[in-house]
C-alpha atoms as a PDB file:
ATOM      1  CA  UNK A   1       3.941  38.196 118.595  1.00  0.00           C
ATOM      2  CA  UNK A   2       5.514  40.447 121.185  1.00  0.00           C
ATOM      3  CA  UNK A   3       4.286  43.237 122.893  1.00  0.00           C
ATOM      4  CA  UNK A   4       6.964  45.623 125.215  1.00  0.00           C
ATOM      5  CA  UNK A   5       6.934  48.461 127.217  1.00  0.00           C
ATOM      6  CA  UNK A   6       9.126  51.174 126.974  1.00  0.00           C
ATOM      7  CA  UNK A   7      10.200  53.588 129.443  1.00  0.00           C
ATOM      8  CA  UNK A   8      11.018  57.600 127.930  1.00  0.00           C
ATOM      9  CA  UNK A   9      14.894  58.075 128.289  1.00  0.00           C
ATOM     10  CA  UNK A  10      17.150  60.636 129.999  1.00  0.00           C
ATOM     11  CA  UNK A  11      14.918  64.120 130.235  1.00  0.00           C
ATOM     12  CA  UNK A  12      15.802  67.113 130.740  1.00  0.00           C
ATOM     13  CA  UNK A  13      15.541  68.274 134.302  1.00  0.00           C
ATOM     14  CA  UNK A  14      13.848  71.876 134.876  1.00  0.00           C
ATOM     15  CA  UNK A  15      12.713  72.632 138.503  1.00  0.00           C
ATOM     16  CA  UNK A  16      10.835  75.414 137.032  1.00  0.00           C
ATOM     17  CA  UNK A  17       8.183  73.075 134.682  1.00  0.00           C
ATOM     18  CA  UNK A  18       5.709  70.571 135.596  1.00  0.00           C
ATOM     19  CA  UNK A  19       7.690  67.252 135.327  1.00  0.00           C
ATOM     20  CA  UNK A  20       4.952  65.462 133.026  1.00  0.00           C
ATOM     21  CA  UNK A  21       5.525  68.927 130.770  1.00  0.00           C
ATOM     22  CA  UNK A  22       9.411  67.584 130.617  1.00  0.00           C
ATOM     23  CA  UNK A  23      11.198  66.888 127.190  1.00  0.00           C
ATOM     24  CA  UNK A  24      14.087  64.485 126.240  1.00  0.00           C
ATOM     25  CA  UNK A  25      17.637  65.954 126.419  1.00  0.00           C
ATOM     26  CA  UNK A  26      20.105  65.312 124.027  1.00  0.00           C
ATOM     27  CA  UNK A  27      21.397  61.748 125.317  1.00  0.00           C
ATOM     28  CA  UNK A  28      17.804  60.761 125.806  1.00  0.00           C
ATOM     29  CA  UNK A  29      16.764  61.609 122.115  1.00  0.00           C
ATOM     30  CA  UNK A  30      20.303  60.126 121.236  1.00  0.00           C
ATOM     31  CA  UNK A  31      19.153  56.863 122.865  1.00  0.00           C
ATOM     32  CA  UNK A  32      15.500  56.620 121.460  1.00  0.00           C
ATOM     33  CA  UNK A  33      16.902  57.474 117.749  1.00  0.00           C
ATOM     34  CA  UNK A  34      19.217  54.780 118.158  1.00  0.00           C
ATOM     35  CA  UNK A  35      16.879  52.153 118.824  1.00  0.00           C
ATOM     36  CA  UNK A  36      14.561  53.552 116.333  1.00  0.00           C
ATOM     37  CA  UNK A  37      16.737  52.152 113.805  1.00  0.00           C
ATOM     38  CA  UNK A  38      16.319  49.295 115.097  1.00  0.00           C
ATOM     39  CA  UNK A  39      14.532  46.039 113.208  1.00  0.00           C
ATOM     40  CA  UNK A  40      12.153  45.306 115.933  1.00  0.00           C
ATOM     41  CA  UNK A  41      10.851  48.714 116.188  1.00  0.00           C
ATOM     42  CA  UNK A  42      10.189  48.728 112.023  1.00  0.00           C
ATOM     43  CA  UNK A  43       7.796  45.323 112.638  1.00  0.00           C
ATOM     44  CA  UNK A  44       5.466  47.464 114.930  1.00  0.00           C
ATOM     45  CA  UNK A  45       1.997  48.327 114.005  1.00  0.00           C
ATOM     46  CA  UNK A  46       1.031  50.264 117.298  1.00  0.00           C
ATOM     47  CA  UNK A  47       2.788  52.966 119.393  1.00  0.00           C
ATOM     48  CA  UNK A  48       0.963  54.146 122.202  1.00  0.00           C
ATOM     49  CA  UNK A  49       2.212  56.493 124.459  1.00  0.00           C
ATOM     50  CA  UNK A  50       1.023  58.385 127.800  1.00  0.00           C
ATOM     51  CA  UNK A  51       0.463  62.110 127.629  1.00  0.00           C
ATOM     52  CA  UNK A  52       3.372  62.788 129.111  1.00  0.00           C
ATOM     53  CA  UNK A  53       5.987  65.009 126.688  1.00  0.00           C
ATOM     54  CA  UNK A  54       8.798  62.790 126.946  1.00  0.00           C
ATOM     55  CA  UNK A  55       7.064  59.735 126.359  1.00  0.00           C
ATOM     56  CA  UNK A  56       5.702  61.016 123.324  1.00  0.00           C
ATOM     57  CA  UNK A  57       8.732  62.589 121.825  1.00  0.00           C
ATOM     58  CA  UNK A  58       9.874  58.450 122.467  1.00  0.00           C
ATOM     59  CA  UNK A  59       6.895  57.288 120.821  1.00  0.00           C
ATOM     60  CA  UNK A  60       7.074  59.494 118.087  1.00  0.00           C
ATOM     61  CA  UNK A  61      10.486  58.586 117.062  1.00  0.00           C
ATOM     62  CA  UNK A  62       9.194  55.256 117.156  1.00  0.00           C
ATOM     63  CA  UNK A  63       6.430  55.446 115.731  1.00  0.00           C
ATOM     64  CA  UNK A  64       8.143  57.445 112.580  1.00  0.00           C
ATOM     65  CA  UNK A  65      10.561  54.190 112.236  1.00  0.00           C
ATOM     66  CA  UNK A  66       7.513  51.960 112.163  1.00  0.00           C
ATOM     67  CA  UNK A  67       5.642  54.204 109.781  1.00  0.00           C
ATOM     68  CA  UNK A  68       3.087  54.178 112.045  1.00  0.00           C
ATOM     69  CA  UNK A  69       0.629  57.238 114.178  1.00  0.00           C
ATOM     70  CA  UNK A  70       1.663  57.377 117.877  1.00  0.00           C
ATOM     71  CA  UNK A  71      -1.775  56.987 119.703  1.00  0.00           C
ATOM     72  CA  UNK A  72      -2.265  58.451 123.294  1.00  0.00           C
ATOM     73  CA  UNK A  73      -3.979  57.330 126.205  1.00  0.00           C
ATOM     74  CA  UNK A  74      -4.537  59.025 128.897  1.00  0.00           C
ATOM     75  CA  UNK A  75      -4.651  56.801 131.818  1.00  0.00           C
ATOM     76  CA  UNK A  76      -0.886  55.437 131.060  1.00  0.00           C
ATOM     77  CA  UNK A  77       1.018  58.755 132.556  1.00  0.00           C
ATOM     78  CA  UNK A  78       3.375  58.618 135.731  1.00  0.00           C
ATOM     79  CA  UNK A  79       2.280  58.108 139.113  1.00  0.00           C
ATOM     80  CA  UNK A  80       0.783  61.623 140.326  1.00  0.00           C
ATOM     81  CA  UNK A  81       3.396  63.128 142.441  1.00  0.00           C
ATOM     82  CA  UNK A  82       2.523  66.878 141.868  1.00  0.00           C
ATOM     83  CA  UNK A  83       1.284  66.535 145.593  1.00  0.00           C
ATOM     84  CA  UNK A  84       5.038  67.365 146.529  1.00  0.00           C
ATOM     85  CA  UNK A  85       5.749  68.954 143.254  1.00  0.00           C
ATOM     86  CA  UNK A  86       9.401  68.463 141.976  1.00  0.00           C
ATOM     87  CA  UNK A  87      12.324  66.843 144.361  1.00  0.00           C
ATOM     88  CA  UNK A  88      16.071  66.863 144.043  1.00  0.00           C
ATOM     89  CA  UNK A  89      16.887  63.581 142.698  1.00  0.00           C
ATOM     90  CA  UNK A  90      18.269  61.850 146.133  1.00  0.00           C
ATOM     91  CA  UNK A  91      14.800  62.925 147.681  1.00  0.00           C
ATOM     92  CA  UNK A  92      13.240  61.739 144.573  1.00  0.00           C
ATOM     93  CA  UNK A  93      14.816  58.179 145.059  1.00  0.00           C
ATOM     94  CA  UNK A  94      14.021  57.935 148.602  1.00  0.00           C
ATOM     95  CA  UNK A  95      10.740  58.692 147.947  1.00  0.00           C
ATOM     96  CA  UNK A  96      10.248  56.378 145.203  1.00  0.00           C
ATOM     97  CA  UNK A  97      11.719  53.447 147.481  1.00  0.00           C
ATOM     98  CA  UNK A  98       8.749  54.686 149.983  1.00  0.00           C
ATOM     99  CA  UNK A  99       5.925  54.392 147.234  1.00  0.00           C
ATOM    100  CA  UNK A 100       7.367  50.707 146.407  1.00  0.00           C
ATOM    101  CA  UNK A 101       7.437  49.917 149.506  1.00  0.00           C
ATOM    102  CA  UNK A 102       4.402  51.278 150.776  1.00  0.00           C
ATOM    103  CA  UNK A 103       1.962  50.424 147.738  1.00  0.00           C
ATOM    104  CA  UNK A 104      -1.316  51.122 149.587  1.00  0.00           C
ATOM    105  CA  UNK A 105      -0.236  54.259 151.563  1.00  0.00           C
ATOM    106  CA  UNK A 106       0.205  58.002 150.106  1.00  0.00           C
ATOM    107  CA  UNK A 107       3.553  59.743 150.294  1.00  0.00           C
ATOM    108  CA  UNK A 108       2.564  62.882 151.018  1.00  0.00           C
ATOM    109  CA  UNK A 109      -0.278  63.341 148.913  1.00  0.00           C
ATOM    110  CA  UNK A 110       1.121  61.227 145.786  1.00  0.00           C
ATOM    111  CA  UNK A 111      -1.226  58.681 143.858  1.00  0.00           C
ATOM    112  CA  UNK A 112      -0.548  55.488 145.954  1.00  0.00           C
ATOM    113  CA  UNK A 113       1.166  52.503 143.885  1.00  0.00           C
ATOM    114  CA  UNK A 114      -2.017  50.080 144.048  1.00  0.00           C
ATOM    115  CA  UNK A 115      -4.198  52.543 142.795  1.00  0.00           C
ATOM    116  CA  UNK A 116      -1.536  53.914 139.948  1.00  0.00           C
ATOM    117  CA  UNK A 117      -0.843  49.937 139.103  1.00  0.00           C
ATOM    118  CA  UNK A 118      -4.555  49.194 138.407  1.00  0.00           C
ATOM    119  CA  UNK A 119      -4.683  52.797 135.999  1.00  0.00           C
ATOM    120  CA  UNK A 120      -1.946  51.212 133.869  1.00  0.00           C
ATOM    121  CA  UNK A 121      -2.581  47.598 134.034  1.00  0.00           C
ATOM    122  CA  UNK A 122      -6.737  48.490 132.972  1.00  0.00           C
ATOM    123  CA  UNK A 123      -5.364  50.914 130.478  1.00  0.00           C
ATOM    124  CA  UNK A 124      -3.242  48.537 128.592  1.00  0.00           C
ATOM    125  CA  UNK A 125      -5.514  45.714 128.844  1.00  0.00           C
ATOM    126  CA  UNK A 126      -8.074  47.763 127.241  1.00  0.00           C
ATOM    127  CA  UNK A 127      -5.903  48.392 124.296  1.00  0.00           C
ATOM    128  CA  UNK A 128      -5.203  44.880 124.703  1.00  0.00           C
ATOM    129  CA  UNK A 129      -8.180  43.349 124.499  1.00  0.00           C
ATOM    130  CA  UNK A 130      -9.451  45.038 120.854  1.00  0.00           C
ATOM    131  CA  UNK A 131      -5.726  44.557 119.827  1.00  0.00           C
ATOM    132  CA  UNK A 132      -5.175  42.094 116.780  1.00  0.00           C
ATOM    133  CA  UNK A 133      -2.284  39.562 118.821  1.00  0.00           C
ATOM    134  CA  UNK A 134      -0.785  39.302 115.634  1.00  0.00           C
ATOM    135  CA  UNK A 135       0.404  42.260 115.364  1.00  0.00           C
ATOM    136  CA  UNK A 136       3.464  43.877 117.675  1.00  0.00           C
ATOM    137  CA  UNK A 137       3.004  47.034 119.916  1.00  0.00           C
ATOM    138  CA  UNK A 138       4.753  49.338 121.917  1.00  0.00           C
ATOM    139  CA  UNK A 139       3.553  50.911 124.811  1.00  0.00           C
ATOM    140  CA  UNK A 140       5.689  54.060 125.823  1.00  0.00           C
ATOM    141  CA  UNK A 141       5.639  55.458 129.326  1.00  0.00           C
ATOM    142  CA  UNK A 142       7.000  56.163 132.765  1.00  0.00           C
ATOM    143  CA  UNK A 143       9.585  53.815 134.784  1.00  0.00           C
ATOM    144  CA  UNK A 144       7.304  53.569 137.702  1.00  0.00           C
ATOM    145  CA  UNK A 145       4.263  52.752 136.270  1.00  0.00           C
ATOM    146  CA  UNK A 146       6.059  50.582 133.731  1.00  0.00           C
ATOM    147  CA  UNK A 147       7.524  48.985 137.193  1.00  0.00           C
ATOM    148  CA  UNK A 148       3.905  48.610 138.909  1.00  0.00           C
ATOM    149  CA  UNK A 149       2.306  47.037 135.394  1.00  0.00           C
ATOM    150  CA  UNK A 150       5.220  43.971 135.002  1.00  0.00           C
ATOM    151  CA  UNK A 151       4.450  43.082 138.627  1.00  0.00           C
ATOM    152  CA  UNK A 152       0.909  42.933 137.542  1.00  0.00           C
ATOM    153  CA  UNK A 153       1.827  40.644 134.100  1.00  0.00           C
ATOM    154  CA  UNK A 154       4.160  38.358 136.269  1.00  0.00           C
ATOM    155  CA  UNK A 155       2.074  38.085 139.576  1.00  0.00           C
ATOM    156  CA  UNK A 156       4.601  39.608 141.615  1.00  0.00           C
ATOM    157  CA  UNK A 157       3.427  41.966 144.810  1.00  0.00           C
ATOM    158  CA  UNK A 158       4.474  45.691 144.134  1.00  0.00           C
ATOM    159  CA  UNK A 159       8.422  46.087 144.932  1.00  0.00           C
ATOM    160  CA  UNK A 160      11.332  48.492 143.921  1.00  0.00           C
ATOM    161  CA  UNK A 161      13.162  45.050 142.870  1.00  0.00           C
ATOM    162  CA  UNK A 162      10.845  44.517 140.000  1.00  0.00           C
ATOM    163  CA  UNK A 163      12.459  48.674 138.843  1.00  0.00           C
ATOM    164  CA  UNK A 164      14.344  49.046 136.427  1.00  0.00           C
ATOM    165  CA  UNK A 165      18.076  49.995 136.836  1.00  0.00           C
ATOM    166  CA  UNK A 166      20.183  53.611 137.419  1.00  0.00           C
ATOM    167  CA  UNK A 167      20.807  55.285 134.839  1.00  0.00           C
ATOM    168  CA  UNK A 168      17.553  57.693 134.172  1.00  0.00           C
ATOM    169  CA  UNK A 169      15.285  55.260 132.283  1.00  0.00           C
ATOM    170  CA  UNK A 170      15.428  54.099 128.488  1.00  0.00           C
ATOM    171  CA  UNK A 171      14.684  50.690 128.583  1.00  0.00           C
ATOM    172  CA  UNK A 172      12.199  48.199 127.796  1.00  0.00           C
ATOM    173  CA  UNK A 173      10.691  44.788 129.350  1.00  0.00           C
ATOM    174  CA  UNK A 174       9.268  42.546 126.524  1.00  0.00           C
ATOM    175  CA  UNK A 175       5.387  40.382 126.604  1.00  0.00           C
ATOM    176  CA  UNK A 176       4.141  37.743 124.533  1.00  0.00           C
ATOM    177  CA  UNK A 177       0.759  38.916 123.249  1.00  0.00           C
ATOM    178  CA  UNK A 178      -0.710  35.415 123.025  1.00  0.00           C
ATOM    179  CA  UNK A 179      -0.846  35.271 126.903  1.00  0.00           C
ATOM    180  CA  UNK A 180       0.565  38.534 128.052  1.00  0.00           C
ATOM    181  CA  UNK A 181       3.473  36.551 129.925  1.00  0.00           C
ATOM    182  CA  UNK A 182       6.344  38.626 130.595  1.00  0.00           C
ATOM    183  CA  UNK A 183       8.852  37.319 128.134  1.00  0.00           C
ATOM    184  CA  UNK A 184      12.119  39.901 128.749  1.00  0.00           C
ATOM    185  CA  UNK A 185      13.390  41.779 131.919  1.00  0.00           C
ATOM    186  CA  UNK A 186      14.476  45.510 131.815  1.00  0.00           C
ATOM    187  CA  UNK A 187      16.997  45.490 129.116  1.00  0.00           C
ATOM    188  CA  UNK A 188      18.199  48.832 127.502  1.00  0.00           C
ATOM    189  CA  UNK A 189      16.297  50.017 124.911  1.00  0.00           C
ATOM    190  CA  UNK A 190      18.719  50.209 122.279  1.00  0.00           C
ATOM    191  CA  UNK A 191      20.243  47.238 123.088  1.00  0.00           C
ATOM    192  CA  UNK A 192      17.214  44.647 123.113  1.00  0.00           C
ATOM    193  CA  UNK A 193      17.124  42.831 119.732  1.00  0.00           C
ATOM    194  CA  UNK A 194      13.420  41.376 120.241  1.00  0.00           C
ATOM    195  CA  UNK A 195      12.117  37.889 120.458  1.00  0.00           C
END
């Protein structure tokens, strides 16, 4: 069985609220309704989401198709970048390309990307581990963390390459559960059919 990772989709952007307090807009709910209807998201029997609010408006939608409760875990959210608080989105980028490429050194007060890859690869393994491999699951989440845990599952050293693509998130990279082997790249999440 399959296991994926799911990254929230479009949000909307307010300067003026903490970013893990930001919701989907309207293309991003579009998006995750879209692939709710989906048949691989009706054959899963976990959704677990980080705290985050547009994660679990995702998860939720998912988690409805599925018939299923969305469970959260704390120690899957974002990287912590309220250090520097919000940034205008070409600031934003350039500063993510620092934190990729500087994995054990903190821009400007943000959680460095070794320690924020070893939060979400331990979280998920935990769930992992008691997890019945039968049995699909979704893990919803942040892009960047999402980035930092597929290096981890394919042995690859923390890089921006391993990101996924423009286009403000919504997509998902695919697992097998038997051996946690990464099984899919970054594909858009309502266009990945499963495996």
């Amino acid at each position: 069985m399959f296991g994926v990772y799911v990254t929230h989709p479009q949000v909307q952007i307010d300067p003026d609220v903490p970013v893990p307090q930001w919701g989907l807009s309207a293309v991003g709910r579009e998006r995750a309704v879209i692939t709710a209807a989906l048949p691989w998201v009706r054959s899963l029997g976990r959704v677990v989401s980080s705290d985050e609010t547009k994660a679990i408006e995702t998860a939720q939608l998912l988690a409805d198709a599925a018939g299923v409760t969305v469970e959260i875990h704390h120690d899957m959210g974002e990287n912590d970048r309220s250090a520097t608080g919000f940034l205008p989105p070409p600031e934003f980028e350039k500063a993510a390309d620092w934190f990729f490429a500087n994995p054990t050194e903190s821009f400007k007060g943000w959680e460095r990307a070794v320690d924020a890859q070893a939060r979400i690869s331990s979280a998920v393994s935990r769930v992992l581990d008691s997890h019945d491999p039968k049995v699909p699951i979704a893990f919803v989440g942040h892009g960047g963390v999402g980035t930092l845990l597929k290096c981890r599952l394919t042995g690859a050293p923390i890089s921006r390459a391993a990101d996924q693509k423009g286009g403000g998130g919504g997509n998902v990279f695919a697992f097998r559960l038997a051996d946690r082997t990464v099984a899919c790249d970054w594909t858009a999440m309502e266009h990945w059919q499963g495996i």
